[in-house]
Protein backbone atom coordinates (compact mmCIF):
# COMPACT_ATOMS: atom_id res chain seq x y z
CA UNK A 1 -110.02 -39.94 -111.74
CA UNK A 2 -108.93 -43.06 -113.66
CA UNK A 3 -105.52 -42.98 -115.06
CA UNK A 4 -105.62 -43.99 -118.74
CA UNK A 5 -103.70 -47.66 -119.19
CA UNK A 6 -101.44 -47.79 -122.07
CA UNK A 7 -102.11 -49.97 -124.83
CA UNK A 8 -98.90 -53.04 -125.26
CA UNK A 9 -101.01 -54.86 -126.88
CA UNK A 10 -101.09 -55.30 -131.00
CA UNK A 11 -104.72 -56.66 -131.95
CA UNK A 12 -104.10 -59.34 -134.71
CA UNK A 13 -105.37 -59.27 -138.05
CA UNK A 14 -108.39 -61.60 -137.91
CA UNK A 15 -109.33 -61.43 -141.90
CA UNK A 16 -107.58 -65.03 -142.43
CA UNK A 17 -110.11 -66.52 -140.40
CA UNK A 18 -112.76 -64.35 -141.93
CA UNK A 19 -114.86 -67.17 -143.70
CA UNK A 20 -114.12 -70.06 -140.91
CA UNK A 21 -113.91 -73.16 -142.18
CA UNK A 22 -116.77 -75.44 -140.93
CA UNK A 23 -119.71 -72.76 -142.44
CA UNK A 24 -119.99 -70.00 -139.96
CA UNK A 25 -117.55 -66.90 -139.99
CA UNK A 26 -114.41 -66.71 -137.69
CA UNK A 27 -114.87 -70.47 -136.21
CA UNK A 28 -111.77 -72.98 -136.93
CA UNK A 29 -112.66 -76.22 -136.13
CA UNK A 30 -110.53 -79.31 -136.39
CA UNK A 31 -111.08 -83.11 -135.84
CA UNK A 32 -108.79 -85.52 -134.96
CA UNK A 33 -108.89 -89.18 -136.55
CA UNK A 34 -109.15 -90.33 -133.06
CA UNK A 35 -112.50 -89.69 -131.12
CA UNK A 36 -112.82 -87.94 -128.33
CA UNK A 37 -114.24 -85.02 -126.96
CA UNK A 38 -114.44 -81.49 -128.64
CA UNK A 39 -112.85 -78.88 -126.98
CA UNK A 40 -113.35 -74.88 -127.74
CA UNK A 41 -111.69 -71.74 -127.00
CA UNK A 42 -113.20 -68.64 -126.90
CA UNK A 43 -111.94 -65.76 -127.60
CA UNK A 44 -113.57 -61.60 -128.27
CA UNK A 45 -116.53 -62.11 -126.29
CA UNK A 46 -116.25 -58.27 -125.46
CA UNK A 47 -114.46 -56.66 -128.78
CA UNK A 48 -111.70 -54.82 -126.27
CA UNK A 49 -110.52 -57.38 -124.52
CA UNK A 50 -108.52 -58.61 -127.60
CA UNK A 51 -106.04 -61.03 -125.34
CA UNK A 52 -107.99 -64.20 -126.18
CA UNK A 53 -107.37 -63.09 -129.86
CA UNK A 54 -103.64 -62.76 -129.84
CA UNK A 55 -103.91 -66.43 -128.10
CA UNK A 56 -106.26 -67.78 -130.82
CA UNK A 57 -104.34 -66.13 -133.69
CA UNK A 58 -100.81 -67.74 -132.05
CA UNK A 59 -102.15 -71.16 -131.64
CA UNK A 60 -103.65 -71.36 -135.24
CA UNK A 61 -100.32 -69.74 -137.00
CA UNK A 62 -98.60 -72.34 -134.76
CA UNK A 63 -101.09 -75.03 -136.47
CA UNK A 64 -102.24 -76.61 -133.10
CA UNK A 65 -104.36 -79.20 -134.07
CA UNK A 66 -105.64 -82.15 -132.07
CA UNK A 67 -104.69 -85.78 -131.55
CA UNK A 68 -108.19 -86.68 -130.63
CA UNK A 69 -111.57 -85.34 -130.70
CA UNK A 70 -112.37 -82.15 -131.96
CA UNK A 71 -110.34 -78.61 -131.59
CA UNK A 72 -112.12 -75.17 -132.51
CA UNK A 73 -111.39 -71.47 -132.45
CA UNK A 74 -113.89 -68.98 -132.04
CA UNK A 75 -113.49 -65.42 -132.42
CA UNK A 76 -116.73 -64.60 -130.93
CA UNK A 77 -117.93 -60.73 -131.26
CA UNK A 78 -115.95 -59.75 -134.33
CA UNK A 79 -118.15 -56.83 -135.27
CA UNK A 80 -117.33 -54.79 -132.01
CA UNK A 81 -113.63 -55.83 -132.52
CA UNK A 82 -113.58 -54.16 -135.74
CA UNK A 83 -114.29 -50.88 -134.20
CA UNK A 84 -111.11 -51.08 -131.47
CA UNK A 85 -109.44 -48.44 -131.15
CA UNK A 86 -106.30 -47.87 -129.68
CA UNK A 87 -106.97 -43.88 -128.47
CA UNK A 88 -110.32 -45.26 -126.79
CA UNK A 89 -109.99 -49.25 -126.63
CA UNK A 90 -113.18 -49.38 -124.09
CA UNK A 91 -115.10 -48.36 -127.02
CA UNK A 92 -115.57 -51.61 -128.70
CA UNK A 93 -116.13 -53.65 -125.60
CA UNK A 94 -119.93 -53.90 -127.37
CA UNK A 95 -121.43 -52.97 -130.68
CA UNK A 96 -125.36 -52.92 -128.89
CA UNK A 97 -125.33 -54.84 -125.62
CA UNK A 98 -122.61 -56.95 -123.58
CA UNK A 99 -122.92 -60.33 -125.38
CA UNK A 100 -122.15 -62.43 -122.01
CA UNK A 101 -125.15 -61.20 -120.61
CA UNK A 102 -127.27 -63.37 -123.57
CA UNK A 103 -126.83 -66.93 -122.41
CA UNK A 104 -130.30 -68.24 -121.69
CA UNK A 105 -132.93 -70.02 -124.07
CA UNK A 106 -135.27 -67.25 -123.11
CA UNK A 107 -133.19 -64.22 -125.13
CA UNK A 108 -131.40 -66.39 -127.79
CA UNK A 109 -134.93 -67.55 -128.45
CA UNK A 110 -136.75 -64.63 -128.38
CA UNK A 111 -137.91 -61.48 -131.06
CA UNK A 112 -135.63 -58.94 -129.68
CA UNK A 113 -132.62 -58.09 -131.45
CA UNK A 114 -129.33 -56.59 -131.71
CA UNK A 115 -125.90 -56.94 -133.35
CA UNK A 116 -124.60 -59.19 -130.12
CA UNK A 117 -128.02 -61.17 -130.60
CA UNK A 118 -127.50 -62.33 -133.84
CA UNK A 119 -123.90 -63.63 -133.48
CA UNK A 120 -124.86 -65.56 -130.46
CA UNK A 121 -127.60 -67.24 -132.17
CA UNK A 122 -125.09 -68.12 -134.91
CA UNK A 123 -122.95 -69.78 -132.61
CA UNK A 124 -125.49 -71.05 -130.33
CA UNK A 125 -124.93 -74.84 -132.06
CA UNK A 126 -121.18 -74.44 -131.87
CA UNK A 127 -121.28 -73.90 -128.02
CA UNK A 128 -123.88 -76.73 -127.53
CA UNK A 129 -121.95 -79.46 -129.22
CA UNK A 130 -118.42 -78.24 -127.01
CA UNK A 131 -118.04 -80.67 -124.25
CA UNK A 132 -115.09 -78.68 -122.58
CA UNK A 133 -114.82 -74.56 -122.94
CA UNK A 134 -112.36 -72.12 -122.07
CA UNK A 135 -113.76 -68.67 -122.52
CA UNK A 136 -111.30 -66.17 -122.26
CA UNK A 137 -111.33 -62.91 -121.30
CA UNK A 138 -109.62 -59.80 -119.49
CA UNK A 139 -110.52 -56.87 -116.58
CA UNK A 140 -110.19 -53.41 -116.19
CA UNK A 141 -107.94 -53.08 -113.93
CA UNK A 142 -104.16 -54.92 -113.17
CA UNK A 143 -105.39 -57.48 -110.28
CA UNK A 144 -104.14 -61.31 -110.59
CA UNK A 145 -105.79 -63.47 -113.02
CA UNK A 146 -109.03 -65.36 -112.09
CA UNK A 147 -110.11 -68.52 -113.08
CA UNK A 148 -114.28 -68.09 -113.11
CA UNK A 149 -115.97 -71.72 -112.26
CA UNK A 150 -119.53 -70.79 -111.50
CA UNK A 151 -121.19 -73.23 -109.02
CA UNK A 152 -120.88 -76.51 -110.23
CA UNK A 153 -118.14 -78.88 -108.89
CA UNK A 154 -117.34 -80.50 -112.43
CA UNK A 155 -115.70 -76.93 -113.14
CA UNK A 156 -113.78 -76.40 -110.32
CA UNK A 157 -112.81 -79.77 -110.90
CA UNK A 158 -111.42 -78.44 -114.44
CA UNK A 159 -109.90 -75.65 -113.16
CA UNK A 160 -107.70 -77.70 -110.93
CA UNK A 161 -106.66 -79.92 -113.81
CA UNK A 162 -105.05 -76.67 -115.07
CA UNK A 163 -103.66 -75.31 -112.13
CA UNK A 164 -103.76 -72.08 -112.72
CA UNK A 165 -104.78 -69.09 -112.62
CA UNK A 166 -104.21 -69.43 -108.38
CA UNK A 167 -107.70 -68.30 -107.78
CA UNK A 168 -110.35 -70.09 -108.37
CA UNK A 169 -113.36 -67.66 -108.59
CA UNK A 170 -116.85 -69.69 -107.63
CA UNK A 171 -120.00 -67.46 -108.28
CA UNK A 172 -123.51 -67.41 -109.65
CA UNK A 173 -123.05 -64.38 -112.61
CA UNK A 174 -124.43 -61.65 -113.15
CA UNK A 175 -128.21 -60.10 -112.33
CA UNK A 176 -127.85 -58.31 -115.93
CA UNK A 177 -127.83 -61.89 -117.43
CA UNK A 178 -126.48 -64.97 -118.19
CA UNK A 179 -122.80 -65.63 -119.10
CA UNK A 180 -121.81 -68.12 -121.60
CA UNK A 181 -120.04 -70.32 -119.00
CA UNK A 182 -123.51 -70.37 -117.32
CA UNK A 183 -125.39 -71.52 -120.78
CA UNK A 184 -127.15 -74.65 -121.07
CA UNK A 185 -125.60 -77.83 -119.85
CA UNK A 186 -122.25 -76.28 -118.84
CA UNK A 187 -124.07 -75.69 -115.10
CA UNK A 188 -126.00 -78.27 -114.99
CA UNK A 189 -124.58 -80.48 -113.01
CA UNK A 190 -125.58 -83.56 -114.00
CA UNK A 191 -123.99 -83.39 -117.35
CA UNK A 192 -120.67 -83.88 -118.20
CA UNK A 193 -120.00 -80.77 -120.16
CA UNK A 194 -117.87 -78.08 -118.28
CA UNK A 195 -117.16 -74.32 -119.07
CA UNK A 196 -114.44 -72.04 -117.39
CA UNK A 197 -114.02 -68.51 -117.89
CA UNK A 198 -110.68 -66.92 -116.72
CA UNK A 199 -109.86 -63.55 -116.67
CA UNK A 200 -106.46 -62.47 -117.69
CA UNK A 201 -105.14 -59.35 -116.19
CA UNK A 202 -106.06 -55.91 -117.49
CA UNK A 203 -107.42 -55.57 -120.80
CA UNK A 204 -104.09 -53.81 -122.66
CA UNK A 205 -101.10 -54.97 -120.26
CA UNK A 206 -98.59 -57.45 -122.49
CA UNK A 207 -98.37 -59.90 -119.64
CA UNK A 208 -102.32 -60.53 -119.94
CA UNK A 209 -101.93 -62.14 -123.69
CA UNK A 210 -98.78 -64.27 -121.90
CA UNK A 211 -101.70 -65.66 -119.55
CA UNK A 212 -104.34 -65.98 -122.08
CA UNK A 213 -101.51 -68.03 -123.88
CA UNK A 214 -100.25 -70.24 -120.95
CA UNK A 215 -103.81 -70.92 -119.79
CA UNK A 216 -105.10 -71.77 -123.45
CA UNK A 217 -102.33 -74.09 -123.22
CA UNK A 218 -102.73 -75.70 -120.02
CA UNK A 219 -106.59 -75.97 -120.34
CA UNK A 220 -105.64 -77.58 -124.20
CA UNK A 221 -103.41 -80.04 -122.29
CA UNK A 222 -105.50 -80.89 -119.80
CA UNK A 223 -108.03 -82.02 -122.07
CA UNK A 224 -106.20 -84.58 -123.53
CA UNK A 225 -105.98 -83.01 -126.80
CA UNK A 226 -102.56 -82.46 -127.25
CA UNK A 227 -99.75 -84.84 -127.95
CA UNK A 228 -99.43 -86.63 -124.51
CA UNK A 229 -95.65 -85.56 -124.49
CA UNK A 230 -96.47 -82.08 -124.96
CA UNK A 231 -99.51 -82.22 -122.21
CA UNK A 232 -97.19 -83.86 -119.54
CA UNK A 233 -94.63 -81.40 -120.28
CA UNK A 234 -96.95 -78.41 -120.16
CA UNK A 235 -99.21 -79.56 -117.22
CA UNK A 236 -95.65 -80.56 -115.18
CA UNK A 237 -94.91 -76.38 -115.47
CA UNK A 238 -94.44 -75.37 -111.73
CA UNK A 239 -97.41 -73.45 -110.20
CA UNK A 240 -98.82 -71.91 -106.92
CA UNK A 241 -100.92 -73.68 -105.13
CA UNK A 242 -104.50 -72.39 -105.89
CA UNK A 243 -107.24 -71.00 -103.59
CA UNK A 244 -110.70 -71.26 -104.02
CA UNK A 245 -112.72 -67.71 -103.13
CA UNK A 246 -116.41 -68.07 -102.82
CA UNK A 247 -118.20 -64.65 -103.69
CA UNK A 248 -121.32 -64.57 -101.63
CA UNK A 249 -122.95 -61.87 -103.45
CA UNK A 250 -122.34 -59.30 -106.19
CA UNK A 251 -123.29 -55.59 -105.52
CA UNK A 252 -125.61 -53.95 -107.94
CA UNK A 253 -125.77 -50.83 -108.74
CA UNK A 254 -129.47 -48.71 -107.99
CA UNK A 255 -129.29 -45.44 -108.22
CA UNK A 256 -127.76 -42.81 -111.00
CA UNK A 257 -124.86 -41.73 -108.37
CA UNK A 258 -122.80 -45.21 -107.38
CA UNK A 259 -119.06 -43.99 -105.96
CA UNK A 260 -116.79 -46.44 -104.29
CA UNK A 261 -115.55 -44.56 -101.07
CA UNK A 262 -111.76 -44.98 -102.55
CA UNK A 263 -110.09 -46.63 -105.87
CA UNK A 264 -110.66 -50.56 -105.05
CA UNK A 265 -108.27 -52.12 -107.81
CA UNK A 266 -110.14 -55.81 -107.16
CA UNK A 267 -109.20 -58.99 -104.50
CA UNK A 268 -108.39 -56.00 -101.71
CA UNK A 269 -109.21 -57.98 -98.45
CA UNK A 270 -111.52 -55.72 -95.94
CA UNK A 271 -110.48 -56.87 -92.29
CA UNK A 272 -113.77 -55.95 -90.34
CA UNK A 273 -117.36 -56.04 -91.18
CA UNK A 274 -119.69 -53.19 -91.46
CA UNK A 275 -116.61 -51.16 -93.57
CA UNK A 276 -118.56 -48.64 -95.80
CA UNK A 277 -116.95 -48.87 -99.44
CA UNK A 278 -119.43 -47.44 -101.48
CA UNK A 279 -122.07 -45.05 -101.35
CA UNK A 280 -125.31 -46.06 -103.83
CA UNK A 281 -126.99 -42.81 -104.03
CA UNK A 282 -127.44 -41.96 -99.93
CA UNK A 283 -127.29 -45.65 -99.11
CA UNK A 284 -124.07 -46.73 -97.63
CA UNK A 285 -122.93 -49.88 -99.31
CA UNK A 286 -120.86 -51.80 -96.22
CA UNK A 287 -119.09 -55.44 -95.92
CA UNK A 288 -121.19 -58.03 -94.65
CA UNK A 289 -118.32 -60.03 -92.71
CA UNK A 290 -114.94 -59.78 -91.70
CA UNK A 291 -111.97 -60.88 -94.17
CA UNK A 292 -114.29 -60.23 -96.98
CA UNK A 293 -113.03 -59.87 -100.62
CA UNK A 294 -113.09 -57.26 -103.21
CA UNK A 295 -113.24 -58.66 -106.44
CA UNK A 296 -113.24 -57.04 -109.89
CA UNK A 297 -114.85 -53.50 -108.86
CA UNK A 298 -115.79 -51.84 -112.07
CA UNK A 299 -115.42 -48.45 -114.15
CA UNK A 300 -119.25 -48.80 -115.40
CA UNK A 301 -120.98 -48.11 -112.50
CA UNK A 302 -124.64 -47.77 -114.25
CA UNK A 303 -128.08 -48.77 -112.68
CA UNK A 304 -128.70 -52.65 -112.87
CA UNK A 305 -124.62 -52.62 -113.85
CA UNK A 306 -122.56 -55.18 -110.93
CA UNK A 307 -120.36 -52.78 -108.92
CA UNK A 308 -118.11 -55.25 -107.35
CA UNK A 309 -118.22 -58.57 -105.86
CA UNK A 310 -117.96 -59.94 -102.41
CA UNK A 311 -116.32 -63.21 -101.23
CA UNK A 312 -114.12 -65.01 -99.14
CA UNK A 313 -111.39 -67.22 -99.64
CA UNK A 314 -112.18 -70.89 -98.39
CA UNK A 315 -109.14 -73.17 -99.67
């Protein structure tokens, strides 16, 4: 059994950005006089993991603007957020499906549709004209913060220009579908256009809206963006060295009864292979090598749903 988390966090009122300003709802976009390249955040991609919105909704009170380029806000799945509630905040993590499972030509293109299908394709031009994205988001349970740079260098790149979160998480996504770091020419690698996704700490802790924050700032800094005062003084903040951890494969869920063999919490390190920590229905679900990572084991434990993912730290 699952011990409820309290809820520190306050969501933000989000009507002043109702009617965006650059024609679609909830986006705040600003350009600079000077050129340069446009930078997003992302924030709400799931409607419970409101960090990214306290982050948004601080920057944009604080009137962050750019000094070159292009600067916008996104409050992404607004409709789920609406429903957030703070006696059941998983609720609203989706109004009809988990939006960051969207992000291919194939769905955003297709007849299907749903609630989460319809936003995307609204912001679908936003995304492709961002050279550099931060999307940001939170977990379900209390680990350290990860820094998500898929499997292109560019990104990991990035995520070393920011120095931080420590770990830097290198993966393909998810079977279920395509995450919004993954869209379009964000992995390919031979375009310039780079997308991070960093995960802050658990959903409702305080100190996860401090790392949204600090990251937002650090990724806006190392951007070039900012003032280049502010940037040096933000991106000369002391921080850990970081470690990359390569996750060799994620661990889907196929049967009806999935149970992890005890509560994994996420980046537990299993010394020897061949240690069962799951059972999938009567198959025993064991580590493939020694030293391998846990890595954001999850509470939804469906069929086609990723259980947990396996890596190993390499640097």
């Amino acid at each position: 059994m699952v011990e409820p988390v309290p809820v520190e966090l306050d969501p933000p009122d989000l009507a002043p950005y109702a009617a965006g300003n650059s024609g679609i709802p909830y986006v705040m976009s600003f350009r600079a006089a000077a050129p340069g390249p446009h930078v997003a955040l992302n924030a709400l991609m799931h409607g419970n993991e409101i960090c990214g919105a306290i982050a948004l909704d601080r920057l944009l009170s604080d009137r962050v603007r750019p000094v070159r380029g292009t600067l916008t806000f996104v409050f992404c799945n607004v409709e789920a957020y609406r429903g957030f509630d703070r006696t059941n905040p998983t609720a609203s993590r989706y109004v009809d499906e988990d939006m960051n499972r969207l992000w291919d030509n194939g769905t955003l293109k297709g007849k299907r549709n749903s609630v989460e299908l319809a936003r995307a394709r609204t912001l679908r031009p936003v995304f492709e004209s961002v050279d550099q994205l931060l999307d940001l988001h939170s977990m379900q349970y209390g680990s350290a913060p990860l820094i998500l740079a898929g499997l292109v260098d560019k990104s990991v790149a990035l995520a070393r220009r920011i120095r931080s979160p420590e770990i830097i998480m290198c993966d393909r996504g998810h079977d279920a579908g395509p995450r919004l770091r993954d869209y379009g020419a964000f992995a390919d690698p031979a375009s310039p256009k780079t997308a991070l996704l960093v995960e802050c700490g658990q959903h409702w802790e305080k100190t996860t809206a401090d790392v949204a924050m600090a990251t937002s700032h650090r990724f806006l800094a190392a951007c070039g963006v900012l003032a280049p005062d502010k940037c040096k003084t933000i991106l000369d903040f002391a921080a850990p060295p970081q470690r990359v951890l390569d996750v060799t494969e994620a661990v889907t869920v196929t049967s009806d009864n999935f149970r992890f063999t005890v509560p994994y919490r996420g980046l537990e390190v299993i010394p020897k292979a061949g240690t069962e920590i799951a059972r999938d229905g009567g198959r025993a679900v064991v580590t493939p090598y020694d030293d391998c990572v846990l890595i954001m084991p999850s509470l939804r434990l469906a069929r086609g749903q990723t259980a947990v993912r396996l890596g190993r730290y390499t640097g």
